[in-house]
N, C-alpha and C. Protein backbone atom coordinates (compact mmCIF):
# COMPACT_ATOMS: atom_id res chain seq x y z
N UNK A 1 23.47 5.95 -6.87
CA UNK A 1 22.03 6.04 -6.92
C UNK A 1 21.57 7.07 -5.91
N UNK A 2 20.85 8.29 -6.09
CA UNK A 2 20.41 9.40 -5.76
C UNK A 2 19.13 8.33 -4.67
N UNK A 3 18.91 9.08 -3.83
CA UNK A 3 18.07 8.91 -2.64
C UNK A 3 16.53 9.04 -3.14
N UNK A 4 15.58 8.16 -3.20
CA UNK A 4 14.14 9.03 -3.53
C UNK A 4 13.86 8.40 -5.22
N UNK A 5 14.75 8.10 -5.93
CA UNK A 5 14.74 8.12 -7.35
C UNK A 5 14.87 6.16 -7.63
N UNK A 6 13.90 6.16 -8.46
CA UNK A 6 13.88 4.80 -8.79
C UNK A 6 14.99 4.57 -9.86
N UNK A 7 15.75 3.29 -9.87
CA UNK A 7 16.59 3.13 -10.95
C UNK A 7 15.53 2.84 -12.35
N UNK A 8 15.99 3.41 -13.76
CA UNK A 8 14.99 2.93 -14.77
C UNK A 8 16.16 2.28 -15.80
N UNK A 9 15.35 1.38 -16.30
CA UNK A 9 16.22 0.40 -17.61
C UNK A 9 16.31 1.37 -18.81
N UNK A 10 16.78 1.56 -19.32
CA UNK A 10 16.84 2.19 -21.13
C UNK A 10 15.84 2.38 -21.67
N UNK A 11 15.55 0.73 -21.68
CA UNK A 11 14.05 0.67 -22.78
C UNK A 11 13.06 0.64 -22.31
N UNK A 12 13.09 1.37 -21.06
CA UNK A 12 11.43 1.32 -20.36
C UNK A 12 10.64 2.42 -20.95
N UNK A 13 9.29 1.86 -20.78
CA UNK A 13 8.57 3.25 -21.33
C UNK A 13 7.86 3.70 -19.74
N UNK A 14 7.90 4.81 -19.86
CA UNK A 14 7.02 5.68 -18.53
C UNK A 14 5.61 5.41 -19.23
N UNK A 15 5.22 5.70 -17.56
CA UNK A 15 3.82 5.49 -17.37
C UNK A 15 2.65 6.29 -18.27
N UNK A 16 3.27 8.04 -18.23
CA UNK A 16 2.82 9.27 -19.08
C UNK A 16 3.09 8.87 -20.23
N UNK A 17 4.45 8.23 -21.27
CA UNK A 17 3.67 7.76 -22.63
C UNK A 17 3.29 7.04 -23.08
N UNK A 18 2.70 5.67 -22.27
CA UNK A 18 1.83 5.15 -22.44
C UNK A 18 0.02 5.67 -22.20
N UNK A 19 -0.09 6.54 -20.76
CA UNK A 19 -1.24 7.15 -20.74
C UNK A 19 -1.71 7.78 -21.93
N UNK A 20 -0.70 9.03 -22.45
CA UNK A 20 -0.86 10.05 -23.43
C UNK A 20 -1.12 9.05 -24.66
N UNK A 21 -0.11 7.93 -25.20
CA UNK A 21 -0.38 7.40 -26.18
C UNK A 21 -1.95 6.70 -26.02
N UNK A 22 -2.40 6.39 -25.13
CA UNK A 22 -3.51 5.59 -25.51
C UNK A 22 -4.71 6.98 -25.11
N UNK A 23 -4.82 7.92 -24.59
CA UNK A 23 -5.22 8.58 -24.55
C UNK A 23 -5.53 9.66 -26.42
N UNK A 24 -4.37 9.80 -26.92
CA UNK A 24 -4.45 9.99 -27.97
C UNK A 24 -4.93 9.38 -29.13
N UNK A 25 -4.67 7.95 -29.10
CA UNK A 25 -5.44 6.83 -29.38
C UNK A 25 -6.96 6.85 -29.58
N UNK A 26 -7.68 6.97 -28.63
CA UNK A 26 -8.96 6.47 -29.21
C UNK A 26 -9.76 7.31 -29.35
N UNK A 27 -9.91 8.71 -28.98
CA UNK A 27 -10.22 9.42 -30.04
C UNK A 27 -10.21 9.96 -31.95
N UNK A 28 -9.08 9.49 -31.97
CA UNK A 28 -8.81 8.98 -33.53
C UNK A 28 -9.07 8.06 -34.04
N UNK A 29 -9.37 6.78 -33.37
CA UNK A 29 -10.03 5.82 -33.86
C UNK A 29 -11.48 5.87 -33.50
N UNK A 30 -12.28 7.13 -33.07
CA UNK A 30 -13.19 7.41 -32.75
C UNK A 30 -13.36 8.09 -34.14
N UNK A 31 -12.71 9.27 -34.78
CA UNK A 31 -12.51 9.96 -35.34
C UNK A 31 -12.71 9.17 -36.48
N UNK A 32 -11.73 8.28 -36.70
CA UNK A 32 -11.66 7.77 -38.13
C UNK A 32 -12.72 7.38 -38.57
N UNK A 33 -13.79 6.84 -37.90
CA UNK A 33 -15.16 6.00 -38.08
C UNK A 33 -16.28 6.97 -38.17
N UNK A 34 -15.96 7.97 -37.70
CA UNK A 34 -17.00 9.20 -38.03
C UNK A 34 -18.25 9.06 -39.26
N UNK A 35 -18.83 9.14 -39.49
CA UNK A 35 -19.64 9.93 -40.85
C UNK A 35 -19.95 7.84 -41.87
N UNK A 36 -19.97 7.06 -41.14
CA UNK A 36 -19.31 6.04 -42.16
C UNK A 36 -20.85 5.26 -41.77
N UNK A 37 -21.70 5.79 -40.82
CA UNK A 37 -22.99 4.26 -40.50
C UNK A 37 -24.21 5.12 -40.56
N UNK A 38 -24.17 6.58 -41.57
CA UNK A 38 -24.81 7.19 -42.36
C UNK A 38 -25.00 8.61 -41.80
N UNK A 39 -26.59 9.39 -41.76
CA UNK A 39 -26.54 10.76 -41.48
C UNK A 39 -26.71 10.75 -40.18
N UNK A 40 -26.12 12.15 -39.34
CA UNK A 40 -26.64 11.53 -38.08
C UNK A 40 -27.99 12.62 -37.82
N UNK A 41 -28.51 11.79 -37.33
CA UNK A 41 -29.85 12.17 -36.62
C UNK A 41 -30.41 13.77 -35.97
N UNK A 42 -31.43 14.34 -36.46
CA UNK A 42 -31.92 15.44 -35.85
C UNK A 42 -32.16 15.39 -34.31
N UNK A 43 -31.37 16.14 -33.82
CA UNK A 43 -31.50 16.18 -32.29
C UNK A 43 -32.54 15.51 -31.86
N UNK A 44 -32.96 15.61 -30.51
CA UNK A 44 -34.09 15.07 -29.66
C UNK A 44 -33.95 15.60 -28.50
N UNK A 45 -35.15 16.20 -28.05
CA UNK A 45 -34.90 17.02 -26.34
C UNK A 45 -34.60 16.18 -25.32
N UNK A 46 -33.74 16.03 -24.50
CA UNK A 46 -33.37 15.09 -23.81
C UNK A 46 -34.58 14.70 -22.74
N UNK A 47 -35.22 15.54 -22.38
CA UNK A 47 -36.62 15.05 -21.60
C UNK A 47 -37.70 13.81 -22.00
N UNK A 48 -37.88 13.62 -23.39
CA UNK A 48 -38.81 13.33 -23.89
C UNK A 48 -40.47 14.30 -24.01
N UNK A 49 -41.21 13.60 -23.71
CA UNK A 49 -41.95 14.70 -24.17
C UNK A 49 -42.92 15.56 -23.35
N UNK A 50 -42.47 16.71 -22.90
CA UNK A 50 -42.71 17.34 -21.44
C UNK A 50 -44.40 17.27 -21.22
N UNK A 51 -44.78 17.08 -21.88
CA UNK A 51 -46.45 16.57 -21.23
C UNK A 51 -46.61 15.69 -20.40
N UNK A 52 -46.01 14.47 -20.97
CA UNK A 52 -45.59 13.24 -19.93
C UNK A 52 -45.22 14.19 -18.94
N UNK A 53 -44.13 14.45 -18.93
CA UNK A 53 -43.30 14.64 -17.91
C UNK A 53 -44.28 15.47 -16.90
N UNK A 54 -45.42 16.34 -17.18
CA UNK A 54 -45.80 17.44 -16.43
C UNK A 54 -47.48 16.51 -16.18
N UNK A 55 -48.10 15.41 -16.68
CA UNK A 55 -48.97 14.04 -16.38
C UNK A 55 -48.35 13.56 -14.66
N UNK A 56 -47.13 12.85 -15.25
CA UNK A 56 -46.65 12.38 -14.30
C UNK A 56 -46.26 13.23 -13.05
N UNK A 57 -45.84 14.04 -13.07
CA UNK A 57 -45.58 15.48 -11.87
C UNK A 57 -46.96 15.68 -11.43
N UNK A 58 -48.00 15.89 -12.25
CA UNK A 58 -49.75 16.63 -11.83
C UNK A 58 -50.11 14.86 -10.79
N UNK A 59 -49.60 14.27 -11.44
CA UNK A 59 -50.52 12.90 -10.84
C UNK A 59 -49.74 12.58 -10.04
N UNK A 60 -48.57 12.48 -9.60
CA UNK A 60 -47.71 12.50 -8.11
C UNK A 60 -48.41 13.41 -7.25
N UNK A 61 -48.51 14.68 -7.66
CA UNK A 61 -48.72 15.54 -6.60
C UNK A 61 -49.83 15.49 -6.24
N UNK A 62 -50.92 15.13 -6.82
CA UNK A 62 -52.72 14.82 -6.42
C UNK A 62 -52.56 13.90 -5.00
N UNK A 63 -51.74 12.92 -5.71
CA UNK A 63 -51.37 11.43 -4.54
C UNK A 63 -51.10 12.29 -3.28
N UNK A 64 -49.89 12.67 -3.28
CA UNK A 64 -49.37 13.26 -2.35
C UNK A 64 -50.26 14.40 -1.34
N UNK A 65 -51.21 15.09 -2.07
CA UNK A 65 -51.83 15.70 -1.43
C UNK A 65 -52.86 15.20 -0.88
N UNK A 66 -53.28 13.99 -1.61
CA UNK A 66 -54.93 13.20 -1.44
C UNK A 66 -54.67 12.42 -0.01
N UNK A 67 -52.82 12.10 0.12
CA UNK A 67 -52.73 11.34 1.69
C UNK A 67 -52.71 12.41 2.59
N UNK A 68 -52.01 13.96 2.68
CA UNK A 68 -52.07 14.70 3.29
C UNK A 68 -53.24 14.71 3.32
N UNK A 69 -54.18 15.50 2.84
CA UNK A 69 -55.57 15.74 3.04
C UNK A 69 -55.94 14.92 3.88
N UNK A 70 -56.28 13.38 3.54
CA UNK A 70 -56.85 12.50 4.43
C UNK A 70 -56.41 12.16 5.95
N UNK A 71 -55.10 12.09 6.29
CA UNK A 71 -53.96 12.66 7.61
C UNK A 71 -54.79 13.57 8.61
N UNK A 72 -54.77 14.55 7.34
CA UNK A 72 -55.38 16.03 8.10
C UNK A 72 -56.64 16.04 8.97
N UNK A 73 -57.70 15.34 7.72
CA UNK A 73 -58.74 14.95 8.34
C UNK A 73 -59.23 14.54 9.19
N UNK A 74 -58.08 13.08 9.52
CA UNK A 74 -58.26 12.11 10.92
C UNK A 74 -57.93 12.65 11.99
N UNK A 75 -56.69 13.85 11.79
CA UNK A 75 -56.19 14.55 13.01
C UNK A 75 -56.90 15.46 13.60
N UNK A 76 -58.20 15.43 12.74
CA UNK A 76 -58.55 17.05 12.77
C UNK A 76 -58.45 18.21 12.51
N UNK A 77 -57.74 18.65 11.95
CA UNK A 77 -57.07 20.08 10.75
C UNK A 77 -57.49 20.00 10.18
N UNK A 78 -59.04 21.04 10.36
CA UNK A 78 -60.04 21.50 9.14
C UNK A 78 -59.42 22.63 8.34
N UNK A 79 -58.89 23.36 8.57
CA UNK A 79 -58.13 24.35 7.67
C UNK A 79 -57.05 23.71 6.73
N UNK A 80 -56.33 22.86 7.12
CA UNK A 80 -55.35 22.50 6.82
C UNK A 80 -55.91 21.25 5.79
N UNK A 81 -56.81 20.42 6.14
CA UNK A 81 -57.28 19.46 5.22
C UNK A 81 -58.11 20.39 4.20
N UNK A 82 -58.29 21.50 4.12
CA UNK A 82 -59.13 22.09 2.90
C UNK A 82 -58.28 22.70 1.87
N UNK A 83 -57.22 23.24 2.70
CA UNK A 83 -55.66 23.62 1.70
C UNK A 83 -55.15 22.52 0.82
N UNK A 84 -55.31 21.48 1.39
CA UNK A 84 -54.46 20.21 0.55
C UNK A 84 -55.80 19.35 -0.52
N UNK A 85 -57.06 19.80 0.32
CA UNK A 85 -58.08 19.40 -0.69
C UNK A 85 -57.94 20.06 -2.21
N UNK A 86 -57.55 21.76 -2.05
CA UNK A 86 -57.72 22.42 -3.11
C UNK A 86 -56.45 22.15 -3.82
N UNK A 87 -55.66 22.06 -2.98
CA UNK A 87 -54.19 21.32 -4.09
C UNK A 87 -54.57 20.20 -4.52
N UNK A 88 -55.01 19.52 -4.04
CA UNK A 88 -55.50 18.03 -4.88
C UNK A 88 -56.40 18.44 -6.02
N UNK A 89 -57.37 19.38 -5.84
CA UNK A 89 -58.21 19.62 -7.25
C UNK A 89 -57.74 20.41 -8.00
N UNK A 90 -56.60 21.14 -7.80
CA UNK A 90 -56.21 21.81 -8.80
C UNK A 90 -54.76 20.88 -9.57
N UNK A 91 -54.28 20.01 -8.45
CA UNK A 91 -53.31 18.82 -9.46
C UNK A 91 -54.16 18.14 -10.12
N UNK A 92 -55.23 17.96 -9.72
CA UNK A 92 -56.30 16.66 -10.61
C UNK A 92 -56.43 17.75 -11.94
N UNK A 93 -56.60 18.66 -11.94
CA UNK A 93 -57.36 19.61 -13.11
C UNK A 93 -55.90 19.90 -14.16
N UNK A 94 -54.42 19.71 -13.40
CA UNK A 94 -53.21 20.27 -14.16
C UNK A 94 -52.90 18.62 -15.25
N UNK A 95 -53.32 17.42 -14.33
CA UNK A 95 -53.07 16.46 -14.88
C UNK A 95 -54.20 15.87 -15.99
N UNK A 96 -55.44 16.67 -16.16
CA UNK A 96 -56.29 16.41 -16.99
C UNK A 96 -55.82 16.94 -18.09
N UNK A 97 -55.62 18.26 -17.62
CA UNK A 97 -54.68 19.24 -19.11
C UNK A 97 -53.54 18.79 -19.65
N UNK A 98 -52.83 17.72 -19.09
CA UNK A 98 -51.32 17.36 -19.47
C UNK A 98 -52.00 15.88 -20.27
N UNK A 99 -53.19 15.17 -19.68
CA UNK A 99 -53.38 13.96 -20.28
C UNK A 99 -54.16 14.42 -21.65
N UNK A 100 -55.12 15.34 -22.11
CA UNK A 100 -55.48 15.87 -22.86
C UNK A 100 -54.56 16.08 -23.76
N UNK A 101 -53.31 17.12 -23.65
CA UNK A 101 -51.95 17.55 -24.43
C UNK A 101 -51.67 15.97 -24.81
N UNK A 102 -51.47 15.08 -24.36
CA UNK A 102 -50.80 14.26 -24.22
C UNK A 102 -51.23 13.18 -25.59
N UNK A 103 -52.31 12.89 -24.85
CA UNK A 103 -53.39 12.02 -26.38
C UNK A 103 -53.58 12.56 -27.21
């Protein structure tokens, strides 16, 4: 018996053709079932439907700016609370256009 080397029985099967066999496996039984539970379906954009998606983005970012703004305010950052004011009215105005698209 060689140093390093496991003894193997005859009828053993290795590990690789069992992997490969079941690996080969279920794609063909993937395969075989194909085409059989009718037509398949016209795509779909994986996003859903980017109005939502650009609603929900306009109306996060209003939030987000409407607490900055108010922050600003208490701290005192008149420049800085008028920057985040106008981002807030122009997210309020992006999310009117997306709820409009939308309905």
């Amino acid at each position: 018996m060689r140093r390093g080397k496991v003894p193997r029985e005859k009828d053993s099967v290795g590990f690789c053709w069992v992997w490969a066999g079941t690996s080969l496996v279920c794609p063909a039984l993937a395969a075989q079932n194909m085409g059989r539970t009718g037509p398949i379906p016209p795509p779909t954009p994986p996003g859903g439907d980017p109005g939502a998606a650009l609603l929900v983005g306009a109306l996060l970012w209003a939030l987000v700016s409407l607490v900055v703004a108010t922050e600003s305010a208490n701290q005192g950052m008149r420049r800085r609370k008028w920057g985040w004011v106008a981002s807030f009215l122009v997210a309020s105005g992006v999310a009117g256009y997306a709820f409009g698209r939308f309905v």
